[in-house]
C-alpha atoms as a PDB file:
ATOM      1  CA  UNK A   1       0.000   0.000   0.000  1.00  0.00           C
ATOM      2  CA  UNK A   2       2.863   2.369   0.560  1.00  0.00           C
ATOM      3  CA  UNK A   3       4.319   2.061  -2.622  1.00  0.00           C
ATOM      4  CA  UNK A   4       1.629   2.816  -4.350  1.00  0.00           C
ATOM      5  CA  UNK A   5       0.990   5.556  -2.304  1.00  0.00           C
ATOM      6  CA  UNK A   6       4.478   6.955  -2.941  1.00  0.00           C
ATOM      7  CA  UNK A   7       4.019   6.753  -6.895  1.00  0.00           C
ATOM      8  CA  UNK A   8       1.006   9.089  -6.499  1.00  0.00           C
ATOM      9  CA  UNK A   9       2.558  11.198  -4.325  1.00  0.00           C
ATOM     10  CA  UNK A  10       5.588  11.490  -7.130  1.00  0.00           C
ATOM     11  CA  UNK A  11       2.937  12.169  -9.285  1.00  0.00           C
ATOM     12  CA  UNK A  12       1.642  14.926  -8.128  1.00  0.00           C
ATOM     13  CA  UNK A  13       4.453  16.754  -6.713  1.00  0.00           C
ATOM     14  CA  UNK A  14       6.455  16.812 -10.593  1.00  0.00           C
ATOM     15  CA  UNK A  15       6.295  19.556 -12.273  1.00  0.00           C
ATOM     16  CA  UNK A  16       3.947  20.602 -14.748  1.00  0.00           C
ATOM     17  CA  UNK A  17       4.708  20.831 -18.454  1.00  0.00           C
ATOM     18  CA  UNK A  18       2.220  23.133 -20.458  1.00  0.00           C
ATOM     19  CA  UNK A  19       1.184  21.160 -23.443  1.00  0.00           C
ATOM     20  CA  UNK A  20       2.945  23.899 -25.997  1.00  0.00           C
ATOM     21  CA  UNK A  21       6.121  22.853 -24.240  1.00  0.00           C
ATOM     22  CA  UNK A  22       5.517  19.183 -24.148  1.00  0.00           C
ATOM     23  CA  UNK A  23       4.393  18.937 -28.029  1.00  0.00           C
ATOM     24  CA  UNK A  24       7.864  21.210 -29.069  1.00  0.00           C
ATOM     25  CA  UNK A  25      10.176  18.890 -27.156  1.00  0.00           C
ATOM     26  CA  UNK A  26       8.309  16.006 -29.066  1.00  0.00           C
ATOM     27  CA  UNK A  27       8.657  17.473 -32.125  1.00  0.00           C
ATOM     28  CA  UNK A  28      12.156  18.088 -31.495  1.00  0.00           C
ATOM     29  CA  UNK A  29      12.681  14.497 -30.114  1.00  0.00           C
ATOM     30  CA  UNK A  30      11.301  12.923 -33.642  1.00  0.00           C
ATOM     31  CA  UNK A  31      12.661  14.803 -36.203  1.00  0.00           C
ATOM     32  CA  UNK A  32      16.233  14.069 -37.690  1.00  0.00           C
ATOM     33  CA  UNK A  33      18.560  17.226 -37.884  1.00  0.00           C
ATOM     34  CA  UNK A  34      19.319  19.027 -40.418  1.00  0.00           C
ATOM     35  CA  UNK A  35      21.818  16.980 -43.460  1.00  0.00           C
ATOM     36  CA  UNK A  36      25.098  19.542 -42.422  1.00  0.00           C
ATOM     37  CA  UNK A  37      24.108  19.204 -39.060  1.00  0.00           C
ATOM     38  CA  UNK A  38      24.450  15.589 -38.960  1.00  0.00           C
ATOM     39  CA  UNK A  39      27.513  15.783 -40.831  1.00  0.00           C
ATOM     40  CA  UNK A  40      28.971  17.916 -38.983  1.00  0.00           C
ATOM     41  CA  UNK A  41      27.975  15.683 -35.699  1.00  0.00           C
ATOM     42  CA  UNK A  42      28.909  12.606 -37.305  1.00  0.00           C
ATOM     43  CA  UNK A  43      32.860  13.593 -38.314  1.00  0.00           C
ATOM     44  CA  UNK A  44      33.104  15.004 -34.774  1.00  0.00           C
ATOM     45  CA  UNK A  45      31.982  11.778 -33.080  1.00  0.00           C
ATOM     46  CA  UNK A  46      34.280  10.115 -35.695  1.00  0.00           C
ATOM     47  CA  UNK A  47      37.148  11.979 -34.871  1.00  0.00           C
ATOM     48  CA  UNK A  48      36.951  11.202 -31.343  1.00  0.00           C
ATOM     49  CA  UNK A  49      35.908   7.606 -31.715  1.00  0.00           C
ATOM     50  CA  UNK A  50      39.494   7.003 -33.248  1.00  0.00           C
ATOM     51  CA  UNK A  51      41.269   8.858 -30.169  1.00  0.00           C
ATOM     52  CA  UNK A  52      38.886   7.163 -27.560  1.00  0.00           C
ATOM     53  CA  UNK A  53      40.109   3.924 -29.367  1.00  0.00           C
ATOM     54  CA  UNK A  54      43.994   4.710 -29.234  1.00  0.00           C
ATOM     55  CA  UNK A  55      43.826   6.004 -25.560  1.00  0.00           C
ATOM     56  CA  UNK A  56      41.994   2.888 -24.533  1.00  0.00           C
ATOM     57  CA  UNK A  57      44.624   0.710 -26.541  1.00  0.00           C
ATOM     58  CA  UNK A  58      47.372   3.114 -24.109  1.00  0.00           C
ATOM     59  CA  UNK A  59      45.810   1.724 -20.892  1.00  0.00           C
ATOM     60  CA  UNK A  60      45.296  -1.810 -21.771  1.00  0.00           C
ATOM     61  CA  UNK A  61      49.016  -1.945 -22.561  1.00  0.00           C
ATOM     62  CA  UNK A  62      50.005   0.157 -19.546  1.00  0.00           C
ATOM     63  CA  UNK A  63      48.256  -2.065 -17.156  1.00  0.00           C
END
């Protein structure tokens, strides 16, 4: 009884989001960026892949 007690307690005590808010962070969620955008994102996360890679490689052979 308690626990469910507790969920409607968290419930009600979170904040409210407005539905305007709510429906543009949905939107925002769903929808792909922009082509440069994601090529910009994906050579950065690229780039740092490769030295994430090589400074893991550095500790295995250090330890």
């Amino acid at each position: 009884m308690q626990f469910h007690l507790h969920t409607d307690y968290a419930k009600a005590a979170a904040p409210r989001i407005d539905a305007a808010t709510r429906h543009l962070a949905e939107r925002s969620r769903a929808e792909p960026p922009p082509g440069p955008v994601r090529a910009y994102v994906a050579r950065t996360l690229a780039s740092s892949a490769a030295r994430v890679d090589r400074e893991s490689a550095r500790r295995a052979l250090a330890s």
